[in-house]
Protein backbone atom coordinates (compact mmCIF):
# COMPACT_ATOMS: atom_id res chain seq x y z
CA UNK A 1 -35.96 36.91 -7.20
CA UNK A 2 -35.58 34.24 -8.98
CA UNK A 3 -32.08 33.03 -10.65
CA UNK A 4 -31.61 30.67 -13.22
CA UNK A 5 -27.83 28.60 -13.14
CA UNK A 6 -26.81 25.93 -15.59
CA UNK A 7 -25.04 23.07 -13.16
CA UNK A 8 -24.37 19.49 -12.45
CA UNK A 9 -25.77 17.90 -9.01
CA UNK A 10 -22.53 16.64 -7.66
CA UNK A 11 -23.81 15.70 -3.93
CA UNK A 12 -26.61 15.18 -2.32
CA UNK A 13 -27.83 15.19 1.60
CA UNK A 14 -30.78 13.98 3.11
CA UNK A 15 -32.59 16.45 5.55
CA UNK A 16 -35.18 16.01 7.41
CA UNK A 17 -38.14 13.42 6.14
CA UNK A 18 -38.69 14.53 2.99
CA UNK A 19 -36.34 17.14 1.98
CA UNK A 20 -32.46 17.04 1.07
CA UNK A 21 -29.57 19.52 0.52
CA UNK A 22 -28.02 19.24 -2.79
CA UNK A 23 -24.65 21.09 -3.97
CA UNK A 24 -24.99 22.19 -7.48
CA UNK A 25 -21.45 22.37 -9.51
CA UNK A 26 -22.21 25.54 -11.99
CA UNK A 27 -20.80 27.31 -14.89
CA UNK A 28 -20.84 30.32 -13.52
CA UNK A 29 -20.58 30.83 -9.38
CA UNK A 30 -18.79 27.89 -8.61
CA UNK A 31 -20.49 25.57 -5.94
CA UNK A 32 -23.76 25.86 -4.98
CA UNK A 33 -25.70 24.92 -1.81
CA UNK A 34 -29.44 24.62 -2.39
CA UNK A 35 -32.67 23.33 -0.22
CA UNK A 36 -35.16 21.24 -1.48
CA UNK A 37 -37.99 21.16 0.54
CA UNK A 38 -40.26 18.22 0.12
CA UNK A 39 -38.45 16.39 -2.66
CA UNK A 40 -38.62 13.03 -1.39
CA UNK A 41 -42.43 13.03 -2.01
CA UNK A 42 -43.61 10.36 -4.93
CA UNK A 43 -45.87 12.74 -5.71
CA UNK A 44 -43.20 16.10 -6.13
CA UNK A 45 -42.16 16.43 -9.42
CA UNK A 46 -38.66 17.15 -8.49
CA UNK A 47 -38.42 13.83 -6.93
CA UNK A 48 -36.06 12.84 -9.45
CA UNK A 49 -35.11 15.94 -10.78
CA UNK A 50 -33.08 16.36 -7.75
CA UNK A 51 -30.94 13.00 -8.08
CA UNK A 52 -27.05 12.96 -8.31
CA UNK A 53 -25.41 13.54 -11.88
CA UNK A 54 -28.69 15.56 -12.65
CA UNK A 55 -27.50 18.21 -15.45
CA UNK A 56 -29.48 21.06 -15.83
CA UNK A 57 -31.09 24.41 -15.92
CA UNK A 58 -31.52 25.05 -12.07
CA UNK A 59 -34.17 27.68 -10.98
CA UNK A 60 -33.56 28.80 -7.35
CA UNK A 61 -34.06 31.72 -4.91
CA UNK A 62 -30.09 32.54 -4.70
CA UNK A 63 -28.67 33.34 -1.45
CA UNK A 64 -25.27 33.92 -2.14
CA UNK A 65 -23.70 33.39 1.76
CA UNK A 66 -26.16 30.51 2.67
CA UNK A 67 -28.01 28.06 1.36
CA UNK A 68 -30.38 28.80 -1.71
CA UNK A 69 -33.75 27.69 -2.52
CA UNK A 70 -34.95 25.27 -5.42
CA UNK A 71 -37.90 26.30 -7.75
CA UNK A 72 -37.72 24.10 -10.57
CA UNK A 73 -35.19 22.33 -13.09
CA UNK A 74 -34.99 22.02 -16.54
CA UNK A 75 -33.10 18.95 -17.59
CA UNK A 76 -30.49 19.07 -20.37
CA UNK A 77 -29.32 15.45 -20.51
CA UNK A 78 -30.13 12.50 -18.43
CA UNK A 79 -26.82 10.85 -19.43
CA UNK A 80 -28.84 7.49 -20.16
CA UNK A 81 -26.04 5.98 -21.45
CA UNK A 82 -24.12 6.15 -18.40
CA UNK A 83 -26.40 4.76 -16.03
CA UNK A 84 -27.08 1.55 -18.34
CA UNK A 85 -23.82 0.67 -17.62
CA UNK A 86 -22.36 -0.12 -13.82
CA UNK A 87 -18.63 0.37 -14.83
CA UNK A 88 -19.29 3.58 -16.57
CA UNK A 89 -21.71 5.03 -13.63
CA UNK A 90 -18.36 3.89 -11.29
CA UNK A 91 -16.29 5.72 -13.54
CA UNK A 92 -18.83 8.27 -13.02
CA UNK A 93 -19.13 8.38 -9.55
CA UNK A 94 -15.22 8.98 -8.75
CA UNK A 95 -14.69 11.84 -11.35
CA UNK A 96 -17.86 13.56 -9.45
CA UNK A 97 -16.00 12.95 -6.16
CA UNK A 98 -13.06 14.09 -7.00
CA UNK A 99 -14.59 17.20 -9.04
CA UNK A 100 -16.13 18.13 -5.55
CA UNK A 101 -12.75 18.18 -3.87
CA UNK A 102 -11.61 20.35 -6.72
CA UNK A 103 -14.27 22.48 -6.21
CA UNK A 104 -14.06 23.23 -2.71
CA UNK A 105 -10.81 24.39 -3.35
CA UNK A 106 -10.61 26.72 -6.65
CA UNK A 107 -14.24 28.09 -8.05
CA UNK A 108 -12.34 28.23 -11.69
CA UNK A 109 -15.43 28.27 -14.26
CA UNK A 110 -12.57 25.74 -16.36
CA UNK A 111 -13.40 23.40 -13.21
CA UNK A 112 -16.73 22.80 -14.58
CA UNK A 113 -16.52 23.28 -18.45
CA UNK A 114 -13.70 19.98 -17.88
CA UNK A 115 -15.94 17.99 -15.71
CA UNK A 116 -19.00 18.79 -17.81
CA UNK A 117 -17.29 18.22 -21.07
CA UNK A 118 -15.81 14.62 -19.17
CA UNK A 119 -18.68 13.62 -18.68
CA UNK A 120 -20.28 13.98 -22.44
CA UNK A 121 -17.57 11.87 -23.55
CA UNK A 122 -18.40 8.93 -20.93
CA UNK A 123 -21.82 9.20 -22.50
CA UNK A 124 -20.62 9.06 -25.74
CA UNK A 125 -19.06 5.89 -24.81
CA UNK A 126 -15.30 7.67 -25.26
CA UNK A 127 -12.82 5.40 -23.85
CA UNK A 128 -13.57 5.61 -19.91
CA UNK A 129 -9.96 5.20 -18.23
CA UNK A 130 -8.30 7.43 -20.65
CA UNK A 131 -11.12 10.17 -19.69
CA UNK A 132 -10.96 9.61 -16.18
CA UNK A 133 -7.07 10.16 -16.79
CA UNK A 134 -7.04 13.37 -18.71
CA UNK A 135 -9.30 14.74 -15.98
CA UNK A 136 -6.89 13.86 -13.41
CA UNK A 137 -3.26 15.41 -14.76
CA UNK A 138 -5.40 18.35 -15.26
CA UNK A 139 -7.24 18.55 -11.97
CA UNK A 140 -3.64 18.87 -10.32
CA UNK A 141 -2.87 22.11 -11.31
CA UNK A 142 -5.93 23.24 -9.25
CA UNK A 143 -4.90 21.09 -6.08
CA UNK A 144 -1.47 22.88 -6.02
CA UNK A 145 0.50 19.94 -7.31
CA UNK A 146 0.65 20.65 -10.73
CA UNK A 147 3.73 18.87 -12.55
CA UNK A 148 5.86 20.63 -15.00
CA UNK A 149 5.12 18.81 -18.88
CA UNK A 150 7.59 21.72 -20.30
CA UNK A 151 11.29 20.51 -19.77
CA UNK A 152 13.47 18.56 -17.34
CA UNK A 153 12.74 19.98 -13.80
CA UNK A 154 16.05 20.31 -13.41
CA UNK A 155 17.51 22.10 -15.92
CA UNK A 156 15.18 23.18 -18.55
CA UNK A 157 16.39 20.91 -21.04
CA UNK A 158 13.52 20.08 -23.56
CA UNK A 159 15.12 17.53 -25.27
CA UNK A 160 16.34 13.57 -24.29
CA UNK A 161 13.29 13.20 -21.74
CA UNK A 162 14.11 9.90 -20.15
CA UNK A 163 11.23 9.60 -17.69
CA UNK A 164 8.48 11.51 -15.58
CA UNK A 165 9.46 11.85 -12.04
CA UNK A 166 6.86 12.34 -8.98
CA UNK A 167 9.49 13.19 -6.71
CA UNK A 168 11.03 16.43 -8.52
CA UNK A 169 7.34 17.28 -9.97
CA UNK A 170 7.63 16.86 -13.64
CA UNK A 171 10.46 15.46 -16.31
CA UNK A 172 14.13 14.54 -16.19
CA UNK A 173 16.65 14.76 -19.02
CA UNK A 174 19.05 12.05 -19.71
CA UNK A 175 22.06 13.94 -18.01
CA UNK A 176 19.91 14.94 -14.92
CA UNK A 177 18.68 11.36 -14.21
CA UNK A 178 20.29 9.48 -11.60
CA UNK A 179 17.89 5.86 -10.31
CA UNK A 180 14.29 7.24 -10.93
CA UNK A 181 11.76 4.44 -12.57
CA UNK A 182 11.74 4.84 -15.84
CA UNK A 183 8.29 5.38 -17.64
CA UNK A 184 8.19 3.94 -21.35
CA UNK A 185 8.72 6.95 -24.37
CA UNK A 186 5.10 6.28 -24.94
CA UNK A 187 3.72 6.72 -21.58
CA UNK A 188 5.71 10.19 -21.48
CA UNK A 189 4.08 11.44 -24.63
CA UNK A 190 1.12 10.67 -23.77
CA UNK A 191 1.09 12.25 -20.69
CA UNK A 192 1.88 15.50 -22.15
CA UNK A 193 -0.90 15.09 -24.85
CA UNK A 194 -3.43 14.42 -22.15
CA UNK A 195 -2.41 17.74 -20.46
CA UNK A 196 -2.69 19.54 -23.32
CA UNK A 197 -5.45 18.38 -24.96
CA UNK A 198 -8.97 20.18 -25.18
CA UNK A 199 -11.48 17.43 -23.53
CA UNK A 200 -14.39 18.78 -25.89
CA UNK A 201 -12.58 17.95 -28.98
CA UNK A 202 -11.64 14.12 -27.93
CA UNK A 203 -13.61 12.01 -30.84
CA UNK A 204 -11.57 8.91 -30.29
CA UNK A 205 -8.00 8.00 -28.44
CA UNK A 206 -6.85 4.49 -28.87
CA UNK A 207 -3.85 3.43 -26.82
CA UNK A 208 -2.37 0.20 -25.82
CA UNK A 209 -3.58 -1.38 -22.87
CA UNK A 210 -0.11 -1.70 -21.18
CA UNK A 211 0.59 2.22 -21.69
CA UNK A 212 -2.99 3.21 -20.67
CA UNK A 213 -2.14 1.01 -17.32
CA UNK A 214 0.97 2.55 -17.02
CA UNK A 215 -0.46 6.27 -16.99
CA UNK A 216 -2.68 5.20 -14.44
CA UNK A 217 -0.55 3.55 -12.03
CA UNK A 218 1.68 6.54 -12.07
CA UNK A 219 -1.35 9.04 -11.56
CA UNK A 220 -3.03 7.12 -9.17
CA UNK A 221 0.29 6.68 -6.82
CA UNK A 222 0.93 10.48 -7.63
CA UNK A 223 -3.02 11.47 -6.15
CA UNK A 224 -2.23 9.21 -3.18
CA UNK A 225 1.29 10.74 -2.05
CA UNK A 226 0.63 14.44 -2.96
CA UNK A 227 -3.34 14.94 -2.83
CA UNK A 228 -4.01 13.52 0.69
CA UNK A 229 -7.67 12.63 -1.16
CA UNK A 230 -9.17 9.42 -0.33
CA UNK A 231 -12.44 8.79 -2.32
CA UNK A 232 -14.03 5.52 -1.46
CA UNK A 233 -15.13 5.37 -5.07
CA UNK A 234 -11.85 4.96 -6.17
CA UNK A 235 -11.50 1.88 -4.46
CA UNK A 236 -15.08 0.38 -5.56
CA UNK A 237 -14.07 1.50 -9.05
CA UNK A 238 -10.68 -0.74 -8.84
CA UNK A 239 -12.63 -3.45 -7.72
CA UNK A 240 -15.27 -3.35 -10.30
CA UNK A 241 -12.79 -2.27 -13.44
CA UNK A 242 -10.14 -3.48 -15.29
CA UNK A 243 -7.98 -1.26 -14.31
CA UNK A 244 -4.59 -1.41 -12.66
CA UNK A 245 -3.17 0.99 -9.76
């Protein structure tokens, strides 16, 4: 029987000659491992119906407990956008990456309705490090290092918020704030509006360079002490970017 998911390629795997093993991010069952025999050919039409970032309708024989089969695949966007641009298709690359290692660890439909969503803003040409940012904080709830945007970590206290501490896992008041860096008011806010914000309904965020940096460097030192993920498209993305961390 065939089944019919609507999904994001997220890796692919060579096997054999001519065939490769794709996994399939979906709405609706998570992760999906699926065969596709003979898609290498010039002459298959899945040839490149079957490349990375492919988002789609996919078509398969299911298998639930191993891998599935491909039929066919009805494209819904070829992000064209995105792959005009190398920057953007770097930005690209590590939110996919890090979406898998999400994925491998909580099935949450939310998983892909962010990612998905993420990546219609890229295309829209949406501020790129500010995406890639949002989609981080939120990611870390699902990784099991979540940090508390509420009140002080401390003591509850919602009010005086001095800074954003990695340590304790979330904010410190005034009075419970001893030597901690310090992150700027703005920084703070911001990092609570990125949490909370809906990634579909982003039309346009414009933020100072320096705070935008700022958020960054204090995410990306955050992933690398608490995540234990190491994406090699980070680095390339550091290298070929503007950005700082």
């Amino acid at each position: 029987m065939i089944s019919k998911f609507e999904g994001i390629i997220i890796t692919e795997t060579p096997y054999g000659d001519n065939s490769k093993i794709i996994n399939v991010l979906t709405k609706d069952h998570g992760m999906i491992g699926i065969m596709c025999s003979n898609v290498k050919s010039v002459k298959n039409p899945l040839r490149t119906k079957t490349m990375k970032f492919t988002y789609g309708y996919f078509h398969i024989n299911y298998n639930e407990n191993k891998l599935s089969k491909l039929v066919d695949v009805d494209i819904i966007d070829n992000f064209t956008n995105l792959k005009s641009d190398i920057e953007l298709i770097s930005f690209m690359s590590y939110i996919t990456d890090l979406t898998y290692q999400v994925a491998k660890q909580n099935s949450e439909p939310i998983i892909f309705e962010m990612f998905i969503n993420t990546v219609k803003k890229l295309n829209e040409g949406k501020n790129p490090l500010i995406l890639t940012n949002i989609l981080e904080l939120k990611y870390l709830e699902y990784l099991g290092v979540g940090l508390n945007l509420d009140c002080c970590i401390k003591c509850g206290n919602k009010t005086n918020i001095v800074t954003l501490d990695p340590d304790e896992g979330g904010f410190l008041c005034q009075n419970c704030y001893t030597n901690e860096i310090v992150l700027s008011p703005k920084s703070i806010k911001l990092i609570r509006m990125y949490y909370l914000i809906e990634i579909s309904s982003i039309s346009d965020i414009k933020i100072q360079s320096s705070t935008a940096n700022e958020i960054n460097y204090f995410l990306d030192k955050y992933y690398e002490r608490y995540t234990g993920i190491y994406l090699k498209s980070k680095d390339f993305l550091k290298r070929i970017s503007r950005i700082t961390g």
